[in-house]
C-alpha atoms as a PDB file:
ATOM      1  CA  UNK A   1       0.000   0.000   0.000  1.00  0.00           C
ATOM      2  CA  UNK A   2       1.355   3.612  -0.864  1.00  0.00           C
ATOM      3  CA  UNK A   3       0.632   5.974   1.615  1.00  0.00           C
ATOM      4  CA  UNK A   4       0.007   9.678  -0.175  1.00  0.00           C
ATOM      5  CA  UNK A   5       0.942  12.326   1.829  1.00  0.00           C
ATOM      6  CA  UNK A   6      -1.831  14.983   1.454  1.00  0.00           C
ATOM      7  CA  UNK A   7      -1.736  18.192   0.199  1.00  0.00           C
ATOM      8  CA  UNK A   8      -3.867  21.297   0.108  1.00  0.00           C
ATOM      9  CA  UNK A   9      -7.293  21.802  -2.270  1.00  0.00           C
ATOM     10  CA  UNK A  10     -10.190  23.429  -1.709  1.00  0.00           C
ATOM     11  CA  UNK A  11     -10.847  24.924   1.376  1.00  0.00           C
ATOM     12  CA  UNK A  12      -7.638  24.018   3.191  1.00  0.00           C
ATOM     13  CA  UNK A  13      -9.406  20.452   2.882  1.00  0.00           C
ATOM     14  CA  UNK A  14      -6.808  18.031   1.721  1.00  0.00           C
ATOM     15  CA  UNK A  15      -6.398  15.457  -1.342  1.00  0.00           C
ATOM     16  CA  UNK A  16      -3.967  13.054  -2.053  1.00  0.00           C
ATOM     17  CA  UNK A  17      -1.670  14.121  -4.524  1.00  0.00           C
ATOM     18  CA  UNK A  18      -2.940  12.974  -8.205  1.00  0.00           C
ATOM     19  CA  UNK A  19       1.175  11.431  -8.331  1.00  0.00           C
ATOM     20  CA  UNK A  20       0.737   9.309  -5.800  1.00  0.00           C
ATOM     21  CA  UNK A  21      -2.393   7.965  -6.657  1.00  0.00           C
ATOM     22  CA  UNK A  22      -0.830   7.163 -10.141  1.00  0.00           C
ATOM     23  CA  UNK A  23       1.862   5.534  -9.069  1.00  0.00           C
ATOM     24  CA  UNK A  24       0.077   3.345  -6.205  1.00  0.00           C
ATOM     25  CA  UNK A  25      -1.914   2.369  -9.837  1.00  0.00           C
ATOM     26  CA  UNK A  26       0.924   1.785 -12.069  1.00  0.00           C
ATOM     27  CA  UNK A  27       2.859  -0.488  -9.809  1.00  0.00           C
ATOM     28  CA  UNK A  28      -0.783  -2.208  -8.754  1.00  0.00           C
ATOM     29  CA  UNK A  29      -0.476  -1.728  -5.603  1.00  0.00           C
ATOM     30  CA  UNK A  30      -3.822  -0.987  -3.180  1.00  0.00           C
ATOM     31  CA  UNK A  31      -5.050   2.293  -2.058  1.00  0.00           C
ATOM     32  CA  UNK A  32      -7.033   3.456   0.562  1.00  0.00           C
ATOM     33  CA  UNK A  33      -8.757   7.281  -0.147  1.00  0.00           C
ATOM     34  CA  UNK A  34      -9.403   8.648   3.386  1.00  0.00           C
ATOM     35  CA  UNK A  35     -12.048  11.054   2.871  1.00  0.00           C
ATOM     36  CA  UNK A  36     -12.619  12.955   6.366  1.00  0.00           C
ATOM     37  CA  UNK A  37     -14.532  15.728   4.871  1.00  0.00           C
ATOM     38  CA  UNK A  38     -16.821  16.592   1.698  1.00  0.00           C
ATOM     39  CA  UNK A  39     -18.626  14.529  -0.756  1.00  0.00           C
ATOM     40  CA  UNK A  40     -17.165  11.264  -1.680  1.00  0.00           C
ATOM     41  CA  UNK A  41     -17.909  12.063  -5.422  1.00  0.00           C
ATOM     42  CA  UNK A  42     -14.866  14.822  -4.915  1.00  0.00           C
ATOM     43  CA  UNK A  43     -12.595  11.325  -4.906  1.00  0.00           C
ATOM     44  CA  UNK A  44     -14.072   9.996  -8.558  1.00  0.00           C
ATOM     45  CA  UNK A  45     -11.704  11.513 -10.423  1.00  0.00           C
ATOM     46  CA  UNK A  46      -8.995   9.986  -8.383  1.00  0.00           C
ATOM     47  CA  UNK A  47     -10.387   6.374  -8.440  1.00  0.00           C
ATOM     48  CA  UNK A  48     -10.653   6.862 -12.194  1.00  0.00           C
ATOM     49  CA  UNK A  49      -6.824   7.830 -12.448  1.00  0.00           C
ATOM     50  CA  UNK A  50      -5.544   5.275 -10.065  1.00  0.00           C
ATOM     51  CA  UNK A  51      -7.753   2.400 -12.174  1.00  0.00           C
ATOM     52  CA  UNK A  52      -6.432   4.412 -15.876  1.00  0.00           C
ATOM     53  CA  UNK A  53      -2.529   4.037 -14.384  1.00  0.00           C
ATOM     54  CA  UNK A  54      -3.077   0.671 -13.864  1.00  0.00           C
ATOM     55  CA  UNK A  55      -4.281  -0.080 -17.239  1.00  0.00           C
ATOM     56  CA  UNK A  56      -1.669   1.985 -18.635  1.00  0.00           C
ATOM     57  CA  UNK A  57       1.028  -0.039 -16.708  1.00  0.00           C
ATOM     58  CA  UNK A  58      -0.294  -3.639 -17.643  1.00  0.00           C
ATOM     59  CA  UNK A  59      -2.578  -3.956 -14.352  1.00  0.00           C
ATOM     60  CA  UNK A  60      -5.977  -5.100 -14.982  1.00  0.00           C
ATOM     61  CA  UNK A  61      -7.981  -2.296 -12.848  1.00  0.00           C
ATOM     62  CA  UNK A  62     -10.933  -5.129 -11.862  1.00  0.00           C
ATOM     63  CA  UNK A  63      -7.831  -6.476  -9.538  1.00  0.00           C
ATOM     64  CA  UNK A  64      -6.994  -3.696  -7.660  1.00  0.00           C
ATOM     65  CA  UNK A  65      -8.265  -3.432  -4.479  1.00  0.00           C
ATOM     66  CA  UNK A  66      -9.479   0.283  -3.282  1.00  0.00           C
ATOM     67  CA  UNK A  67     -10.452   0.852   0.095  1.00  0.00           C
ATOM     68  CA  UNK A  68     -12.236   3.964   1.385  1.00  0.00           C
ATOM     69  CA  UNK A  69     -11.461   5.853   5.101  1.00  0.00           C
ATOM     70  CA  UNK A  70     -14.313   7.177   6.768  1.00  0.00           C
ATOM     71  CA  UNK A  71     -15.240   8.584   9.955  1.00  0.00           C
ATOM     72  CA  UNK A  72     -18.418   7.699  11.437  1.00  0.00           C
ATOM     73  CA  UNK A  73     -20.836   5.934  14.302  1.00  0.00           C
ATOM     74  CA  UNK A  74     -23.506   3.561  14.355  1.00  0.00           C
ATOM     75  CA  UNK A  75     -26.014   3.147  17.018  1.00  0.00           C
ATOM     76  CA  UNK A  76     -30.017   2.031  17.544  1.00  0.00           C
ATOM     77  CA  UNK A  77     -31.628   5.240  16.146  1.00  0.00           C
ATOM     78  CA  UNK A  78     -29.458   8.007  14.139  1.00  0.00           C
ATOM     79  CA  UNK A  79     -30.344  10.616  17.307  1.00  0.00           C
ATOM     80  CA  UNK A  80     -28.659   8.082  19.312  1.00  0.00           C
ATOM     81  CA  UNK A  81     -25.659   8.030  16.783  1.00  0.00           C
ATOM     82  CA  UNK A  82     -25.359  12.007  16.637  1.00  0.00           C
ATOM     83  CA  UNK A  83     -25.964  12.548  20.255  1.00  0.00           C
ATOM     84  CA  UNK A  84     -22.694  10.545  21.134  1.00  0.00           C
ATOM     85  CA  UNK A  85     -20.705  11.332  18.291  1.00  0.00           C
ATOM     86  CA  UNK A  86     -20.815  15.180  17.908  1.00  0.00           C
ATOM     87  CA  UNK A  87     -19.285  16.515  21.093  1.00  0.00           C
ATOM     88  CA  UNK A  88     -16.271  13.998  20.342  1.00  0.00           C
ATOM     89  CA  UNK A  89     -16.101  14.940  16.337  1.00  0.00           C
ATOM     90  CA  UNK A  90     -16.178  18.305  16.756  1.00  0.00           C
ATOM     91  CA  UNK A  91     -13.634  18.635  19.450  1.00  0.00           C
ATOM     92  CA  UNK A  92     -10.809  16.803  17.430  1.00  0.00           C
ATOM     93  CA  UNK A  93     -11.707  18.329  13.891  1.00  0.00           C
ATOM     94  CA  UNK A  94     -11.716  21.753  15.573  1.00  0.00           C
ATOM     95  CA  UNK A  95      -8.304  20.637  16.857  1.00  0.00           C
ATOM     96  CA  UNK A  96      -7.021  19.285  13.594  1.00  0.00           C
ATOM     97  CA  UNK A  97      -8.290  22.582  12.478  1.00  0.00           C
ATOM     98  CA  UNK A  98      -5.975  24.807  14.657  1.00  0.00           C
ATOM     99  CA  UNK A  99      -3.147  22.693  12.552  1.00  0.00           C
ATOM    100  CA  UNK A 100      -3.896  22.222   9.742  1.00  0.00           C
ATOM    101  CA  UNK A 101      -5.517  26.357   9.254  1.00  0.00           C
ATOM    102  CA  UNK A 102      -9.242  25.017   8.696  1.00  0.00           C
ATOM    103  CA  UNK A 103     -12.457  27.344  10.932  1.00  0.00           C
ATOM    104  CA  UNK A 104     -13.524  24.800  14.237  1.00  0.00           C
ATOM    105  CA  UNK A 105     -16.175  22.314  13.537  1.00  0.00           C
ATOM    106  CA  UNK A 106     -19.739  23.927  13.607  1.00  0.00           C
ATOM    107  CA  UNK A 107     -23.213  22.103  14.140  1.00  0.00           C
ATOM    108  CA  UNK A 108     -23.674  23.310  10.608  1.00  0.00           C
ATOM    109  CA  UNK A 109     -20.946  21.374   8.744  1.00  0.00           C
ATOM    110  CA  UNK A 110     -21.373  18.159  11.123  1.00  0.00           C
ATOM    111  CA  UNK A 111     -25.539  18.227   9.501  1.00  0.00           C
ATOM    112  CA  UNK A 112     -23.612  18.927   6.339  1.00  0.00           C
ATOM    113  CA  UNK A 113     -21.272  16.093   6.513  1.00  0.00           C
ATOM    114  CA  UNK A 114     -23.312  13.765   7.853  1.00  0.00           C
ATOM    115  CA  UNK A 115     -26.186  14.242   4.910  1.00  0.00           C
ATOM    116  CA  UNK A 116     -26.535  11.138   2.009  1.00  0.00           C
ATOM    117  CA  UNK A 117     -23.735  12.759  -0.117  1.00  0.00           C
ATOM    118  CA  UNK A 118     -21.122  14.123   3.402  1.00  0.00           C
ATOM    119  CA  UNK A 119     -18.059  11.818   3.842  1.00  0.00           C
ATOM    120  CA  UNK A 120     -19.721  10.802   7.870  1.00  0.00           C
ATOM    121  CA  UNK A 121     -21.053   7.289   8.275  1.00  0.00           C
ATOM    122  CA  UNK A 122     -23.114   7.617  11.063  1.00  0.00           C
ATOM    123  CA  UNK A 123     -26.969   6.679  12.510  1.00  0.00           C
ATOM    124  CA  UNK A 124     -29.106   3.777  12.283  1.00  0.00           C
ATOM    125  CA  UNK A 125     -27.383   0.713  10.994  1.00  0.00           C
ATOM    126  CA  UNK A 126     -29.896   1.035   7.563  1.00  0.00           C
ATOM    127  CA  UNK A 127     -28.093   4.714   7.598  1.00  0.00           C
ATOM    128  CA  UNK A 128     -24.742   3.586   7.387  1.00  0.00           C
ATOM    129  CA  UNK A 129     -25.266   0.567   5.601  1.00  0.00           C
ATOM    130  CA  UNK A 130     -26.932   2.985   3.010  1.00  0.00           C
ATOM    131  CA  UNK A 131     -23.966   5.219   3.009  1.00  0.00           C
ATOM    132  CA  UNK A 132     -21.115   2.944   2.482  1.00  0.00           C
ATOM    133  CA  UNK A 133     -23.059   1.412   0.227  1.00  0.00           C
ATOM    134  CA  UNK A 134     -23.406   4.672  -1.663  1.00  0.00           C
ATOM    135  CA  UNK A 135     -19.150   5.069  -1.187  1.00  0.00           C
ATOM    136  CA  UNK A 136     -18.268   1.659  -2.054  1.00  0.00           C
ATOM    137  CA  UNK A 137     -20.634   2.221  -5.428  1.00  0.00           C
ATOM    138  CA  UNK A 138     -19.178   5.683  -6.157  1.00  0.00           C
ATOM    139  CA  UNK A 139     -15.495   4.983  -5.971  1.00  0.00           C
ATOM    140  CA  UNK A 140     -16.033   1.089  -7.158  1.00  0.00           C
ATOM    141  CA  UNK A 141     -14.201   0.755  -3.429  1.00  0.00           C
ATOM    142  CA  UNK A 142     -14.178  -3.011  -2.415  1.00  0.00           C
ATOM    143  CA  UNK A 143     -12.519  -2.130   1.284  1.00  0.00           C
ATOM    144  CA  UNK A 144     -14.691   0.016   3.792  1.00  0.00           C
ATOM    145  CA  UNK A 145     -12.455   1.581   6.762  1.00  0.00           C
ATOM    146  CA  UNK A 146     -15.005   2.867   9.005  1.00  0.00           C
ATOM    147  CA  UNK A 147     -13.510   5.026  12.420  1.00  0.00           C
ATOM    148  CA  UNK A 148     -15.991   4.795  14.904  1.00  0.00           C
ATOM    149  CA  UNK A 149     -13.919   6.051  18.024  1.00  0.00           C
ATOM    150  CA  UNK A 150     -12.826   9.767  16.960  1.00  0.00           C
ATOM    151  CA  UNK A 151     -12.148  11.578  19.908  1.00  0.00           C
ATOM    152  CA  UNK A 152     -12.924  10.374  24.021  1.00  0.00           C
ATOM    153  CA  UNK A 153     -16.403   8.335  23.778  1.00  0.00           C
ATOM    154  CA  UNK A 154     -17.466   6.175  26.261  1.00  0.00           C
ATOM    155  CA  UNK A 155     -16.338   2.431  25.892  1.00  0.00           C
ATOM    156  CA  UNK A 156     -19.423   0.891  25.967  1.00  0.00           C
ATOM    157  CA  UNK A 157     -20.979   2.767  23.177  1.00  0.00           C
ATOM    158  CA  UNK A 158     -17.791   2.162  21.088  1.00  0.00           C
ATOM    159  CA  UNK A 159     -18.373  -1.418  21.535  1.00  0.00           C
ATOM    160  CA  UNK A 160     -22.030  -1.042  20.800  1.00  0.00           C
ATOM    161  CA  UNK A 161     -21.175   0.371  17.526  1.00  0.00           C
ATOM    162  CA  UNK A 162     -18.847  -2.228  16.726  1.00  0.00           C
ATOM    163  CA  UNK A 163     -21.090  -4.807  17.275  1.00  0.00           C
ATOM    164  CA  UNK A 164     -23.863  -2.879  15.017  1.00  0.00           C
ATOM    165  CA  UNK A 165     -21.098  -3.364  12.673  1.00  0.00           C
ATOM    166  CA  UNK A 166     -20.143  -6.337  12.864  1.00  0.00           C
ATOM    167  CA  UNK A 167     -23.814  -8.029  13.264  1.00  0.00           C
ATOM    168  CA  UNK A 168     -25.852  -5.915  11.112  1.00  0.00           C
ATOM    169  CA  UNK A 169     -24.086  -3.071   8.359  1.00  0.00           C
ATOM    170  CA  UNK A 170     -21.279  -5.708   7.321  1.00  0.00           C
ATOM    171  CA  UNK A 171     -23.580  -8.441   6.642  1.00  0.00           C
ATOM    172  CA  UNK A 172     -25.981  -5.917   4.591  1.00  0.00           C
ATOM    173  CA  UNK A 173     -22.617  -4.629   2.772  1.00  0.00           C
ATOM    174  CA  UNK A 174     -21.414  -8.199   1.959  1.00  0.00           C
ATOM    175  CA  UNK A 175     -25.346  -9.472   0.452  1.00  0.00           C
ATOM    176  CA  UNK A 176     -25.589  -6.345  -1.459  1.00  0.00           C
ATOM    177  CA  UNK A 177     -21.826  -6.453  -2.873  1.00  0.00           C
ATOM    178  CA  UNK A 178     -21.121  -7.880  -6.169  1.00  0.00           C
ATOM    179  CA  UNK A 179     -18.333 -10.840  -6.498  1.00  0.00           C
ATOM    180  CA  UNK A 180     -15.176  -9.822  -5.490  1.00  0.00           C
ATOM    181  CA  UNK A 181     -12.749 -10.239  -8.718  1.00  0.00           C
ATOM    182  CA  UNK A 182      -9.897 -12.697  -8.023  1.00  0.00           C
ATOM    183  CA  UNK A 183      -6.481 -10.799  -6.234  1.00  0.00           C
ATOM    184  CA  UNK A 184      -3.400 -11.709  -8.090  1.00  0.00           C
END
């Protein structure tokens, strides 16, 4: 796996350079996008050149393996998701903010992010399950990285949400997910 260090776009948001992603493609190696704000369509274009490289190189893009990073949080009822997962959120992207020269997290851009087309996986497990569904479409991503922990929450919710994961969205993901193609 290359890692891509990122650099600036719009907004002070960050990208992965367009090199990097070309080269992880030409040598056919994996890739994992992390997308920890916007739209996940924003990352098409990048999916596109990473599969084109490959092609270019003598890869055949159906066996490269993309993964996507998102943040997000899964519990009972989305309310329930939001409720513990905002406080936390918005305390380490306003913090990652003060470095990185981006305004502190508002209750305005977490609704924002966390709408069908924001880069946050979070509510109900038919939310999320809907939403990396939507990603893994988009980007033709066969790897789903989902953060549930960012920032201090308490344990037992953390483990709640991983078990919502594991019993319910991953099983959903894996029935509605076409045949992986063979790794070579």
């Amino acid at each position: 796996m290359v890692r891509a260090p990122p650099r600036t776009a719009e907004r002070g948001r960050r990208l992965p350079p367009p090199r990097s992603v070309a080269r992880a493609g030409a040598l056919g190696l994996p890739l994992a996008l992390a997308i920890i704000g916007g739209a996940p369509e924003r990352f098409v274009a990048l999916a596109e050149l990473y599969r084109e490289a490959a092609r270019r190189a003598g890869h055949d893009p159906a066996k490269l393996r993309l993964g996507v990073h998102l943040h997000g949080f899964i519990a009972e009822t989305t309310q329930a998701a939001v409720d513990a997962f905002y406080a936390p959120y918005a305390a380490v992207m306003t913090q990652l903010g003060r470095e990185r020269g981006w305004p502190p997290m508002t209750p305005e851009q977490f609704q924002a992010l966390r709408a069908p087309r924001g880069s946050l996986a979070l509510g109900s497990p038919q939310e999320v399950t809907e939403k990396l569904q939507f990603v893994a479409e988009t980007l033709g991503a066969d790897r789903i990285l989902l953060h549930l922990s960012v920032g201090t929450m308490p344990h037992a919710k953390v483990m709640r949400a991983i078990e919502l994961l594991g019993g319910e969205v991953a099983p959903a993901l894996r029935a509605a997910a076409p045949p992986a193609a063979p790794v070579a």
